[in-house]
Structures are given as structure tokens and as C-alpha cells.
Protein backbone atom coordinates (compact mmCIF):
# COMPACT_ATOMS: atom_id res chain seq x y z
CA UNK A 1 95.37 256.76 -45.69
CA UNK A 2 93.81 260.13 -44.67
CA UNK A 3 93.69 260.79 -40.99
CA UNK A 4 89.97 260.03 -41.28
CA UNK A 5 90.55 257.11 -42.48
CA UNK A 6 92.78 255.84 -39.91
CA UNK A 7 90.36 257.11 -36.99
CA UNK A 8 87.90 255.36 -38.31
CA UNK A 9 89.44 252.40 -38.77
CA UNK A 10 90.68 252.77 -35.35
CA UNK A 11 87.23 253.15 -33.86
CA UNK A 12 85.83 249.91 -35.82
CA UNK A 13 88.60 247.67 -34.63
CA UNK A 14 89.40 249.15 -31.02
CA UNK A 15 88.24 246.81 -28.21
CA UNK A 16 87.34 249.32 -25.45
CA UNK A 17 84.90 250.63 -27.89
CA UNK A 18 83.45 247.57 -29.07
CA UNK A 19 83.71 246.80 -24.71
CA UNK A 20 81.56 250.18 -24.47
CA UNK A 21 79.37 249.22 -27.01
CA UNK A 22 78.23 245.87 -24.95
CA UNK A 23 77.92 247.96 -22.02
CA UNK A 24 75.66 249.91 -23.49
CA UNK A 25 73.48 247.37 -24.59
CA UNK A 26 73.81 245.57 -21.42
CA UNK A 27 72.13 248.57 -19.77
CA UNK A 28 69.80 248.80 -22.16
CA UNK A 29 68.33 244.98 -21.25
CA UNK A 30 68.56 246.23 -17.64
CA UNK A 31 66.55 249.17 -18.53
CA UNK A 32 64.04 246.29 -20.45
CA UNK A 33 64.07 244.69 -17.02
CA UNK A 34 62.87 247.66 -15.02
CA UNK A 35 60.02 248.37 -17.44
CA UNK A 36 58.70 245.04 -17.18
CA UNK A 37 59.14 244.77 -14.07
CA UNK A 38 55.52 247.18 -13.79
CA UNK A 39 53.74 244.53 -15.94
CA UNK A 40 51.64 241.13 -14.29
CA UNK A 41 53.11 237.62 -13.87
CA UNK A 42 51.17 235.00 -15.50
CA UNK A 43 52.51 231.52 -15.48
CA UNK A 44 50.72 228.06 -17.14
CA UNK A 45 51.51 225.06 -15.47
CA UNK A 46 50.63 221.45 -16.01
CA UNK A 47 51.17 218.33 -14.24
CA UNK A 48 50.38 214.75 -14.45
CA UNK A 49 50.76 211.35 -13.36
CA UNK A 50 49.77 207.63 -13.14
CA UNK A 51 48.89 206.11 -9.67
CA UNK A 52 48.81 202.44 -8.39
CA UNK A 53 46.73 200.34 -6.06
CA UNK A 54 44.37 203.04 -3.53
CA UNK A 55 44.40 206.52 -4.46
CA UNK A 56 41.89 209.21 -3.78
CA UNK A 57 39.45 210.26 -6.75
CA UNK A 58 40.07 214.38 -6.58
CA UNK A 59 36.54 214.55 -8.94
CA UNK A 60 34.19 212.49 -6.72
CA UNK A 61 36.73 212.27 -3.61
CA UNK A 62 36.07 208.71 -3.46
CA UNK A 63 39.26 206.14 -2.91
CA UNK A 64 39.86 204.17 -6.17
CA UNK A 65 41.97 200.60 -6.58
CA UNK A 66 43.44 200.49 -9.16
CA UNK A 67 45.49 202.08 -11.97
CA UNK A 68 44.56 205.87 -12.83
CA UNK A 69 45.77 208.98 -14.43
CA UNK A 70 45.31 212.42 -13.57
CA UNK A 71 46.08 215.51 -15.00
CA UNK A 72 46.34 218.71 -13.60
CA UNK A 73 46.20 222.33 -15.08
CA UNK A 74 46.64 225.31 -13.09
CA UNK A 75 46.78 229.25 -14.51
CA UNK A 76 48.40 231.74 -11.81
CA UNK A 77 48.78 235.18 -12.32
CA UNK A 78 50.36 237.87 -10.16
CA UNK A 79 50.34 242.01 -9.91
CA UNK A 80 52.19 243.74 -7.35
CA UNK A 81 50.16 247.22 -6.40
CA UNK A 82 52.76 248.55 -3.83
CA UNK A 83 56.50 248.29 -2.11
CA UNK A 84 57.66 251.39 -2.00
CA UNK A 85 57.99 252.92 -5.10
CA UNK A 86 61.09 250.45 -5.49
CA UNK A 87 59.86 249.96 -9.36
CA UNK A 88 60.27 253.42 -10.17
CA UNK A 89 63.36 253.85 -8.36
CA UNK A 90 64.81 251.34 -10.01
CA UNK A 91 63.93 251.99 -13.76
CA UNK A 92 65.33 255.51 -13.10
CA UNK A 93 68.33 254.44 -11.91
CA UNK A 94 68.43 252.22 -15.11
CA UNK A 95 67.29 254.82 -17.16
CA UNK A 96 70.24 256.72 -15.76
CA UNK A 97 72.69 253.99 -16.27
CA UNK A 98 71.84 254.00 -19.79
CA UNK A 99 72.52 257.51 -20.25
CA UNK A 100 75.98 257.00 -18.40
CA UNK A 101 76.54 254.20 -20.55
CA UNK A 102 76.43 256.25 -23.64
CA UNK A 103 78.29 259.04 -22.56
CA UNK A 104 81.38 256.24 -21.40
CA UNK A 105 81.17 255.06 -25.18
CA UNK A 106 81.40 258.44 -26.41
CA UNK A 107 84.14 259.38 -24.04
CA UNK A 108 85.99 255.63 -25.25
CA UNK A 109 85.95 257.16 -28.96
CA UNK A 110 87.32 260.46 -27.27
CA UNK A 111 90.27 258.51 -26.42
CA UNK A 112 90.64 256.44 -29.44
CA UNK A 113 90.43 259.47 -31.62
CA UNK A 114 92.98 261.98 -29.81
CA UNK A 115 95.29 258.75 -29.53
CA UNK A 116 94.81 258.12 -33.37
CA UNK A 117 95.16 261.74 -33.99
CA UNK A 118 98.64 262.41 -31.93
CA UNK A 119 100.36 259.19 -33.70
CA UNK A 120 99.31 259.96 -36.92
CA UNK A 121 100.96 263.44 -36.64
CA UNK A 122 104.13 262.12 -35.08
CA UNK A 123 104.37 260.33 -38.23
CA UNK A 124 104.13 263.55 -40.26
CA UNK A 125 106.33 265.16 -38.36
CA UNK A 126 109.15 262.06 -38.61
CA UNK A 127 108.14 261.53 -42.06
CA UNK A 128 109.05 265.48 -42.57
CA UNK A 129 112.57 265.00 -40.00
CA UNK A 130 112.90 261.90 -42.71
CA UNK A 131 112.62 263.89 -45.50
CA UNK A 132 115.19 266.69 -43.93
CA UNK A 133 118.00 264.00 -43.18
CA UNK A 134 118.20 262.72 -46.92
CA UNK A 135 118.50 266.54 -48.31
CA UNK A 136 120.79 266.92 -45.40
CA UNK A 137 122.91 263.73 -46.44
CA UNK A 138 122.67 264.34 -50.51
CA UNK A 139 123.98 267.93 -49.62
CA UNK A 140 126.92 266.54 -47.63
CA UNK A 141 127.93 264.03 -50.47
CA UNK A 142 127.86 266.83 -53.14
CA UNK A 143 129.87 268.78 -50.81
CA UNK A 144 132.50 265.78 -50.87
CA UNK A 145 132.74 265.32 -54.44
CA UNK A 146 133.07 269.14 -54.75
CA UNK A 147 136.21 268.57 -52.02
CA UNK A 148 137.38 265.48 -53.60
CA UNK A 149 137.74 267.44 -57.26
CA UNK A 150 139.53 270.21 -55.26
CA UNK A 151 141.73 267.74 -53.62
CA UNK A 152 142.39 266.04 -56.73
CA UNK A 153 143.18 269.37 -58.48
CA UNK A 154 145.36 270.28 -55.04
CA UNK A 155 143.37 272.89 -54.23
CA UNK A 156 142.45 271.56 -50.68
CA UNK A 157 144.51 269.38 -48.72
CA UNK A 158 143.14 265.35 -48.12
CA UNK A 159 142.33 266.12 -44.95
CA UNK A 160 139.54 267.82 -45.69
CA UNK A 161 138.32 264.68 -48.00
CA UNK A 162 138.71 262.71 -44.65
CA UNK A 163 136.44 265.31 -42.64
CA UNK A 164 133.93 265.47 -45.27
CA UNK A 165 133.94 261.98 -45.14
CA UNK A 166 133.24 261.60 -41.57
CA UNK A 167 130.58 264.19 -41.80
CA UNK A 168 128.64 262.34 -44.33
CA UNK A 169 129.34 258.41 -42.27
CA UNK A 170 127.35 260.90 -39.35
CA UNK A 171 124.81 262.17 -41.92
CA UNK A 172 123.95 258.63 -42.70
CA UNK A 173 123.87 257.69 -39.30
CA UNK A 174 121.00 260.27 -39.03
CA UNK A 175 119.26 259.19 -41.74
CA UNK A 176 119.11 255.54 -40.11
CA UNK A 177 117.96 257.01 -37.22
CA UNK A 178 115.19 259.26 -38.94
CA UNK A 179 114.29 256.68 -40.75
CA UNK A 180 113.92 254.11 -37.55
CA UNK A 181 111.89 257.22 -35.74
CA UNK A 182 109.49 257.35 -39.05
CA UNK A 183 109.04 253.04 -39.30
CA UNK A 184 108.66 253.17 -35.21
CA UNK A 185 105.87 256.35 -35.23
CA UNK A 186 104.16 253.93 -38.19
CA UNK A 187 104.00 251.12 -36.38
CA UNK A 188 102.67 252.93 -33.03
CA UNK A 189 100.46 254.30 -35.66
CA UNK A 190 99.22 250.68 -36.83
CA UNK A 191 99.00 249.54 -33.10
CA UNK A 192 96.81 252.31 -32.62
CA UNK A 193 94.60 251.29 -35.38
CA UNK A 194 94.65 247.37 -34.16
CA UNK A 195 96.03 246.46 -37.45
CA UNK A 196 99.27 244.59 -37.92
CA UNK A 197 101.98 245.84 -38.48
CA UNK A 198 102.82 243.97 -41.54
CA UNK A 199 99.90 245.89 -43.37
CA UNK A 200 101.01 248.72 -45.79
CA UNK A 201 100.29 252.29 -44.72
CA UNK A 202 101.45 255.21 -46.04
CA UNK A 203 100.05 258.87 -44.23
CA UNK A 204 98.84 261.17 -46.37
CA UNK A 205 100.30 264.54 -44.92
CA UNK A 206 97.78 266.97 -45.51
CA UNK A 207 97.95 270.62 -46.66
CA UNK A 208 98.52 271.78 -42.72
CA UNK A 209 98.28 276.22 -42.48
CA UNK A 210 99.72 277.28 -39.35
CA UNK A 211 96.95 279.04 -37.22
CA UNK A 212 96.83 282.33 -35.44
CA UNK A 213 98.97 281.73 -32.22
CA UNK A 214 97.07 284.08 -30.67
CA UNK A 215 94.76 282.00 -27.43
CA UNK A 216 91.61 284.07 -27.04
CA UNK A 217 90.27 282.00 -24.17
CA UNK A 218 91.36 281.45 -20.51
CA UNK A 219 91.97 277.86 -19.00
CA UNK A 220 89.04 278.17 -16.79
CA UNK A 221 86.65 279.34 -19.78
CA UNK A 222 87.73 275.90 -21.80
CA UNK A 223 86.97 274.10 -18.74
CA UNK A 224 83.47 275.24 -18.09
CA UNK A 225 82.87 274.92 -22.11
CA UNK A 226 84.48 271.67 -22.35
CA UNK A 227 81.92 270.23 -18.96
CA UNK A 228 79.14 271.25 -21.25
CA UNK A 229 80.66 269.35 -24.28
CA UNK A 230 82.51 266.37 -23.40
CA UNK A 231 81.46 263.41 -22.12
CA UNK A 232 83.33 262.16 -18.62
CA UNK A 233 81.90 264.71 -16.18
CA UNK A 234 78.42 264.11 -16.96
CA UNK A 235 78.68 260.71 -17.27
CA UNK A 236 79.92 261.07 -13.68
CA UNK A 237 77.24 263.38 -12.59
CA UNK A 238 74.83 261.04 -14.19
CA UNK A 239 76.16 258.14 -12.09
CA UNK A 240 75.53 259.95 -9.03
CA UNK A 241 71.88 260.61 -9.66
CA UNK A 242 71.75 257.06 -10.53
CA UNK A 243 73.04 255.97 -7.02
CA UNK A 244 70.73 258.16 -5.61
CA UNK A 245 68.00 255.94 -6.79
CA UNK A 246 69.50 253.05 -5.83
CA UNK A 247 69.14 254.41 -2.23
CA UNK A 248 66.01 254.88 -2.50
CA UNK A 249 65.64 251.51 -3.93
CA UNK A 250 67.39 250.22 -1.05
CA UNK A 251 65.37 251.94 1.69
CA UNK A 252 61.81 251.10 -0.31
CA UNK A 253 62.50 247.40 1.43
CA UNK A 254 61.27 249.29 4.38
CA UNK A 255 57.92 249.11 3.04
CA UNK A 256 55.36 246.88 3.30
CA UNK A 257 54.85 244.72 -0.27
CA UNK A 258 51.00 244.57 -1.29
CA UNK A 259 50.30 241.80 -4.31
CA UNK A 260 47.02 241.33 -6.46
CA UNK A 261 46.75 237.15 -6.73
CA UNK A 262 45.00 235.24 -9.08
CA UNK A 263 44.76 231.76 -9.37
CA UNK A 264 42.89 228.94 -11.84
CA UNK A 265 42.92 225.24 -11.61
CA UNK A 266 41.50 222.06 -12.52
CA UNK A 267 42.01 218.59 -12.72
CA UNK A 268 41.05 215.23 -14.48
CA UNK A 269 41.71 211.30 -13.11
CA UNK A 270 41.20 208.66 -15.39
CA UNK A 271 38.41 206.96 -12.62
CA UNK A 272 36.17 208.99 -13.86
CA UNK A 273 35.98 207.95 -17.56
CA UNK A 274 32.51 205.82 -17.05
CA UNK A 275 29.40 206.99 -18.45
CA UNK A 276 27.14 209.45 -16.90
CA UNK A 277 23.72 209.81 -15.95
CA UNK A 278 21.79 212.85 -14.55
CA UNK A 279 17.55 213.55 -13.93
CA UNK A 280 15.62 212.96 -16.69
CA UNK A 281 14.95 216.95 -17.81
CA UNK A 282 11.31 216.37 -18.46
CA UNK A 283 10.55 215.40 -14.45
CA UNK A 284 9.15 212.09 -15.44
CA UNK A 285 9.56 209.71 -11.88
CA UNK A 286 9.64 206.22 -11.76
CA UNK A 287 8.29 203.77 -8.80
CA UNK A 288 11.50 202.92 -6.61
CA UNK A 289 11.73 200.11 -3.54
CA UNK A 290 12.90 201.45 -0.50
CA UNK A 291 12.10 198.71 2.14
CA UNK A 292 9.80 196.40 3.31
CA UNK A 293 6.79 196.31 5.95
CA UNK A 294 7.64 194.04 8.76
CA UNK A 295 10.56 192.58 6.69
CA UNK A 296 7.65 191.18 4.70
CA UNK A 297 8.66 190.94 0.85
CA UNK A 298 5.00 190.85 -0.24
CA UNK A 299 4.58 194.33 1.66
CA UNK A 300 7.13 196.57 -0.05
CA UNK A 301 7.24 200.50 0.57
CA UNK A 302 7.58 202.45 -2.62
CA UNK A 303 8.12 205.91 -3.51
CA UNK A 304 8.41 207.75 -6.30
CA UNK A 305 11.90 209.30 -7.74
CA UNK A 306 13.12 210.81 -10.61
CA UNK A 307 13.83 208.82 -13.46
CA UNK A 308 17.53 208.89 -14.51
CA UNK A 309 18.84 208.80 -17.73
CA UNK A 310 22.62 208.44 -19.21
CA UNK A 311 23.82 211.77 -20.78
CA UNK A 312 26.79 210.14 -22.29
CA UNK A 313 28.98 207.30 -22.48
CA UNK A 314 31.80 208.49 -20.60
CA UNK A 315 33.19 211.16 -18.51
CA UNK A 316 35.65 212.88 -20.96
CA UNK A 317 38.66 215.01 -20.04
CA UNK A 318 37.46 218.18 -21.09
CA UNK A 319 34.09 217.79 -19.68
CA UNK A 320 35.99 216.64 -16.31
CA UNK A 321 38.46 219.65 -16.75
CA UNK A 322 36.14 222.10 -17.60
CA UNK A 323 33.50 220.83 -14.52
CA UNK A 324 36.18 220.70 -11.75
CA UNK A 325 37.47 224.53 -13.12
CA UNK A 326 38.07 226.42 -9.56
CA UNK A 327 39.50 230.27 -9.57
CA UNK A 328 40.87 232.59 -7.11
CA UNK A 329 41.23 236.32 -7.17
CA UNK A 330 43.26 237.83 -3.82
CA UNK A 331 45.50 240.04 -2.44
CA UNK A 332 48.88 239.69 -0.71
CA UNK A 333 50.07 241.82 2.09
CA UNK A 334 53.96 241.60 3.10
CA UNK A 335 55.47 243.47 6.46
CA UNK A 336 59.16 243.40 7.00
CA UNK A 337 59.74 242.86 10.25
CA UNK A 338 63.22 241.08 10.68
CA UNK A 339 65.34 239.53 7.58
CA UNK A 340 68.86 239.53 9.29
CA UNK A 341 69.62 243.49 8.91
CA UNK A 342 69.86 242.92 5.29
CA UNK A 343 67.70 245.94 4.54
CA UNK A 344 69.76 248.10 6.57
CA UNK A 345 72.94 246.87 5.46
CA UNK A 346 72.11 247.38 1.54
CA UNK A 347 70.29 251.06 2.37
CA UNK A 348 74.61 251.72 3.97
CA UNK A 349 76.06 250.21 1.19
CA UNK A 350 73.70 252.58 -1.60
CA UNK A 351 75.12 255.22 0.21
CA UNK A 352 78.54 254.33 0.46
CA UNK A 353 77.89 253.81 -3.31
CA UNK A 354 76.78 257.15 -4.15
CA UNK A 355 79.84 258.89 -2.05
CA UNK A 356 81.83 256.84 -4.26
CA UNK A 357 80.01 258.01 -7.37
CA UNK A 358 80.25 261.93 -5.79
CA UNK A 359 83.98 261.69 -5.88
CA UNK A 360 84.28 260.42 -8.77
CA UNK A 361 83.00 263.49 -10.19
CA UNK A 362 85.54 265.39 -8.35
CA UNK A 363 87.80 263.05 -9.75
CA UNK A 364 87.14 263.52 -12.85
CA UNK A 365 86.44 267.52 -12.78
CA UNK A 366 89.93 267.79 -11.39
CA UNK A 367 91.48 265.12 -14.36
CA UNK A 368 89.83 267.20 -17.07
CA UNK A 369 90.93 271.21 -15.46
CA UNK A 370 94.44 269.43 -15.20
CA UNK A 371 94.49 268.08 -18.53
CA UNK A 372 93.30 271.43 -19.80
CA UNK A 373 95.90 273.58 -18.10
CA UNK A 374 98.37 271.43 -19.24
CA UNK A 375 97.13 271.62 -23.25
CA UNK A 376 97.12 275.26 -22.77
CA UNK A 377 100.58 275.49 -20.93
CA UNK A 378 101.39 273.15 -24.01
CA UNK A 379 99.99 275.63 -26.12
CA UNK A 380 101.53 278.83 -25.27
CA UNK A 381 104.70 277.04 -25.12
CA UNK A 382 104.86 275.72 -28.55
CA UNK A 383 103.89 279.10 -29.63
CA UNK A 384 106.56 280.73 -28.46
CA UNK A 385 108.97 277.92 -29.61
CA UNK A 386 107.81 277.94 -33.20
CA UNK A 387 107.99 281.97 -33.05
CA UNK A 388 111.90 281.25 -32.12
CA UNK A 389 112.21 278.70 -34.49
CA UNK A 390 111.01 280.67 -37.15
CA UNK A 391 113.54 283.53 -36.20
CA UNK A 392 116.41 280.87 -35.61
CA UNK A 393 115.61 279.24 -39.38
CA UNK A 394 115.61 282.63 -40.93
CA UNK A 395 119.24 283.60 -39.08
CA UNK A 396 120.60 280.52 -39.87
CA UNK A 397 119.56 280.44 -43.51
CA UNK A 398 121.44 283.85 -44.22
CA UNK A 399 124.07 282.25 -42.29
CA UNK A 400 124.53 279.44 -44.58
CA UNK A 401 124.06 281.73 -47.31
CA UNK A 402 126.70 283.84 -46.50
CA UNK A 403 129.24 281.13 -45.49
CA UNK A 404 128.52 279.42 -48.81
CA UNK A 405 129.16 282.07 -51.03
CA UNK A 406 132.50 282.80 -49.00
CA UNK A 407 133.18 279.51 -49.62
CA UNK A 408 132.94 279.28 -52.81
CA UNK A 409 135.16 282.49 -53.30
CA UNK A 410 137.49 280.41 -50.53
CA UNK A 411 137.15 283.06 -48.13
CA UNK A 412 135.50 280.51 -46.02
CA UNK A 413 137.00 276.89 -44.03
CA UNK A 414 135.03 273.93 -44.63
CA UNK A 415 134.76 273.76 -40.60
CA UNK A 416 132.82 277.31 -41.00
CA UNK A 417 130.25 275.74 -44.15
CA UNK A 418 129.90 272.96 -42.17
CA UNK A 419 129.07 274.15 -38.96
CA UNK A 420 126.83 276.86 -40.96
CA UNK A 421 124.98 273.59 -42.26
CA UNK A 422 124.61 271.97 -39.44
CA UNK A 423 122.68 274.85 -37.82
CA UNK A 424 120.73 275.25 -40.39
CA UNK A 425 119.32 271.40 -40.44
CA UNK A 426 118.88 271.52 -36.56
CA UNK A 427 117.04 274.86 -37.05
CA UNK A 428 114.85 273.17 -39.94
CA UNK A 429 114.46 270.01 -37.68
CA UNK A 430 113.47 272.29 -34.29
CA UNK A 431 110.95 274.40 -36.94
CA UNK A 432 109.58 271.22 -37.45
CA UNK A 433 109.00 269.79 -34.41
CA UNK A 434 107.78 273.05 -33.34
CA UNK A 435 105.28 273.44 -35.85
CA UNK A 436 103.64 270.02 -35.47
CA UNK A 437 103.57 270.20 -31.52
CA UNK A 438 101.93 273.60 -31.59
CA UNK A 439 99.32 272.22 -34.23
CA UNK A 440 98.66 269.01 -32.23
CA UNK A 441 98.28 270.94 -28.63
CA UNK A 442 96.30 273.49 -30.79
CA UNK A 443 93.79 270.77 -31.49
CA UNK A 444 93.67 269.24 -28.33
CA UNK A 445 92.50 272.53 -26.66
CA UNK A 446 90.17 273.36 -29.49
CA UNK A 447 88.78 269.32 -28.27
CA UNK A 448 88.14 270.23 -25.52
CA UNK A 449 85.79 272.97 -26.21
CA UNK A 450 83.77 270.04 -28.17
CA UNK A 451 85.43 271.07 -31.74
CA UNK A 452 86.20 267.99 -33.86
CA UNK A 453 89.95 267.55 -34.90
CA UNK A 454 90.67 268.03 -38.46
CA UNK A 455 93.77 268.85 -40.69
């Protein structure tokens, strides 16, 4: 795999990220929340039930015996006009919180990547060490069958079979311990990824130039680039503009509350399902009885009333419902007066909040400038140590070059061609190491200025 590969691999299966990712969405339904938090209650609700023996008739308010059932609809609705702008505080501060939220998801794939990043180059560089300790072995074994033909021929004494010998047992020693540096970088490499470590990975070590060693910037110009760029400062700056709103969210509780109301009902009881009569329409009156002269039945008094007629055979539900329809428009007024100090005591802990939030940016101003100062100290130091390397490879490959062709003419000890060797793979090994640290720190700074990190 391609470092690309394994950083993105690393970002799809890392947990704080998919964590961040949640936490963004959670802030997002919170930020839902606040919006409709501006827009009207309306609620429907519907009741019913089925009385025994004496119960009052809510259409004609009559008592009925018997068994009835009622049903009863009701539409309420509700618009609050005013509590002290705590709405608006409170979707900013949400609106806020989102934005934090995005930048703490950005700054979680930060950390993935430079962790990714760092591993996968230790394994280069113990891959390369790896590499160094098997030419550094096969060289020491030729070297002993060379001796062991000279010994053979009595050119050299056996002694220095035995110390050739010895040299290579160490030389495969260092190979076993290469090799458990390269296996142990992979696996840190694997862990890094969240795969296991029983899956098959082999790096693909890129074509890496060394850069100009040269730093053109100061620590304190990276830092006020990299406050621009990255992520964790204004996240934290963010933060603290959200708390401010929540104070002012808090202290809107101060406030009166004023409410638009509205209200619709009805109702229906069972009672009331007989048939109905109203006035005749046309006017037409009829003779009625209304009493008697003298109690005398043969001397009745009569007026005249309206005729009646019946307008239907029953008193249906939705005739009763929509008859017995009542509405209510209003408005609600609210005064804190007293509720326990618990307006007071969450306007103190808002503020305590945003303090909190306030140093945190400090916090995290004075994490970053360290972290910079110390990629640049790393920086300038692994320049200088690969410049030395360089000059310490180059000395000790003459070296070698000298002491093996003395050697050969057996001007030279085998203590003097091995020694010479043995500087020359620690020299390799340091050039190495060098190399990869400078290129890794390199990167880091260049991060920090909001550059991505390739090879």
C-alpha cells in the first residue's frame, strides 16, 4: 500500500473520527432544534368515553340516566412573541456549536493522518535499517569464506576463522533485531490503520528527494500561519463565542415570556342522537292550549305559535360536533418573579462556562506554539545530523576502501577491515535514520502551515 492508501484507510476505520462524525451530526439536530424552536405549536387531541347511570348532557346541559358516549375534539395551537431573545441566542450558540463541531472532526483526521504518516515512515526507515543488516551480514559471510580458504591454504591462522565467525553470529543477531524493529513498526503501522495485524501489508517506499535544509520561516511566523490554517484554535475560539450566547441565553430568563394562544373544541354525547325539530321556515303558526278560564275545560285560552317541524331523524355526530364548535384566540403573559434562584444560578454557571471555554483557547494556543517550536527544534536538528551523517558516510566509505584494498595486498589485520566495516554500516544506519527524521519533522512543520503531507 501507498501511504495514501493507508491514511485513508486509517481515516475510514478510526473510531474518534467516526466519534467526530456523530458529534457533528448531533449538533446539527440541535441546530434543527433551535430553528424550530421560532415556528408555532399546534397539537390535535381527542378524547372519549362511555358514562353510566346520571351524567350531565354537555350539548343541552341537561342530566341524562342512562348509558352515553361522548366524544371530544379539541385543536390548540401556540406562538411565543417574546422572552428575551432566548431563541436567537440559542440557535447561535448552536449554529456555533456546529461550526466547532466540524473543525474537532477536521482536527480528529489531523491526528489520524500525522499518526498514520510518522508509522508508515518508521517502517521505511526499518525496512531500509532491514535491508542494511542483510548486505551487512552477506558481506561478513563472504569475508569468512575468503578467511576460511586462507586458513585452509595457511595463509591466516584459525583464529581469525573463529573471529570472523563471531562477527557474523553478531551480524545475525542484528539482522533478528532489524528484522523484529521492521515486523514491530508494521504492526504499529496496522494498529494505526485499525486493521489486524494478521492482514498482509507491504509499504511501498516511495521515490523520497531530500529537500533544501535550508528553514526560511521563524517559529512564530508558522504559528500565526498555522492559527489561520488548522483547526484546534478556532474551534476553541468558536466555543467561546458559543458560550457567550449561552449567557445570554441564561440571563434572557430574566425576561418576561409573552405567548399568542389559540384554542378549538367541540364535543358530541350520544343523548343527543334523537331527531330534531326547529320553526317551520315559512312562519306558518298553529293554535296551541295554554290554560284554562276558571279551571273550566270548556273555556280554554289559546294562542297562536309557530308550527314546528322535524328537520331530521337524528342528531348526528358531525352535525353535533360541528354545532357545539367553540374557539379561542389569546395571549399569555409570564413574569419571573421567584423560581428558587435557578435563573441566577444558570446565568453563574454560563459564565463559569465561557471562562472555561477562554482558557481553553489559551490552552490550546500554547499546545500548538509548543508543538511548533519543538518540530522546528526537530527540524534544525535533523538537519544538521544528516549534514554530519553525510560527511561521516563519505569518511568512512574511503575508509573501508582503503582498508580493503590493504587488505587484500595483506597490508591490513582483519581487526582493521573489520572495524573499517563496522563504521561504515553504523554510518549508513545513522544516514538513515537521519534522513527519514529530517523528512518526517520536515513535513510536520510544513503541516502546520496547512500544507498536506505527501512523499
Amino acid at each position: 500500500m501507498t501511504m495514501q492508501e493507508c491514511v485513508k484507510i486509517g481515516l475510514d476505520n478510526n473510531l474518534s473520527v467516526k466519534r467526530g462524525v456523530y458529534n457533528v451530526e448531533s449538533n446539527r439536530v440541535g441546530l434543527l432544534s433551535a430553528k424550530g424552536n421560532f415556528l408555532p405549536t399546534l397539537n390535535f387531541n381527542l378524547s372519549g368515553s362511555q358514562n353510566y347511570g346520571r351524567n350531565l348532557n354537555p350539548v343541552t346541559y341537561q342530566y341524562f340516566q342512562g348509558v352515553t358516549q361522548t366524544v371530544n375534539p379539541s385543536l390548540t395551537g401556540n406562538l411565543l412573541l417574546f422572552n428575551g431573545l432566548r431563541l436567537q441566542h440559542t440557535y447561535r450558540q448552536n449554529k456555533m456549536n456546529v461550526q466547532a463541531a466540524d473543525l474537532d472532526l477536521e482536527k480528529a483526521k489531523n491526528d489520524v493522518i500525522i499518526m498514520v504518516v510518522q508509522n508508515y515512515t518508521n517502517v521505511i526507515l526499518n525496512k531500509e535499517l532491514f535491508e542494511n543488516a542483510k548486505f551487512q551480514l552477506n558481506s561478513s559471510q563472504q569475508q569468512l569464506e575468503r578467511i576460511i580458504k586462507q586458513v585452509e591454504a595457511g595463509a591466516l591462522s584459525k583464529s581469525n576463522e573463529l573471529t570472523q565467525e563471531a562477527t557474523v553470529a553478531t551480524n545475525e543477531t542484528n539482522l533478528i533485531t532489524q528484522e523484529n524493529q521492521y515486523n514491530l513498526s508494521l504492526l504499529t503501522l496496522k494498529q494505526s490503520m485499525q486493521v489486524p495485524a494478521s492482514t498482509q501489508l507491504e509499504v511501498v517506499v516511495p521515490d523520497i528527494a531530500m529537500e533544501d535544509l535550508a528553514i526560511t520561516q521563524t517559529p512564530e511566523e508558522i504559528y500565526a500561519i498555522s492559527t489561520q490554517t488548522l483547526p484546534q484554535v478556532k474551534s476553541a475560539m468558536l466555543k467561546v463565542e458559543a458560550a457567550q450566547f449561552a449567557v445570554r441565553a441564561a440571563r434572557a430568563a430574566y425576561y418576561p415570556r409573552i405567548s399568542f394562544t389559540y384554542a378549538s373544541t367541540s364535543n358530541y354525547n350520544s343523548a343527543s342522537d334523537k331527531a330534531r325539530y326547529a320553526v317551520d321556515p315559512s312562519g306558518a303558526q298553529v293554535p296551541q292550549t295554554i290554560g284554562y278560564v276558571n279551571s273550566d275545560p270548556t273555556l280554554p285560552v289559546i294562542t297562536q305559535v309557530s308550527q314546528v317541524m322535524q328537520i331530521s331523524d337524528a342528531y348526528h355526530v358531525k352535525d353535533q360536533l360541528s354545532d357545539n364548535l367553540y374557539k379561542n384566540v389569546g395571549l399569555s403573559l409570564s413574569i419571573p418573579i421567584a423560581n428558587g434562584l435557578q435563573t441566577r444560578t444558570n446565568v453563574q454557571q454560563s459564565i463559569i462556562n465561557r471562562e472555561l471555554a477562554a482558557i481553553t483557547v489559551k490552552e490550546t494556543e500554547n499546545t500548538l506554539r509548543q508543538s511548533i517550536e519543538t518540530a522546528y527544534n526537530n527540524v534544525v536538528a535533523a538537519a544538521k545530523t544528516y549534514t554530519a551523517a553525510i560527511k561521516q558516510v563519505s569518511a568512512n566509505e574511503e575508509a573501508f576502501r582503503m582498508v580493503q584494498q590493504r587488505q587484500e595486498n595483506g597490508a591490513a589485520t582483519y581487526i582493521e577491515y573489520q572495524v573499517a566495516s563496522n563504521d561504515l554500516f553504523s554510518a549508513k544506519s545513522s544516514l538513515a535514520r537521519a534522513k527519514y527524521n529530517f523528512i518526517f519533522a520536515k513535513k510536520i512543520l510544513e503541516f502546520y502551515q496547512g500544507k498536506t503531507i505527501e512523499y
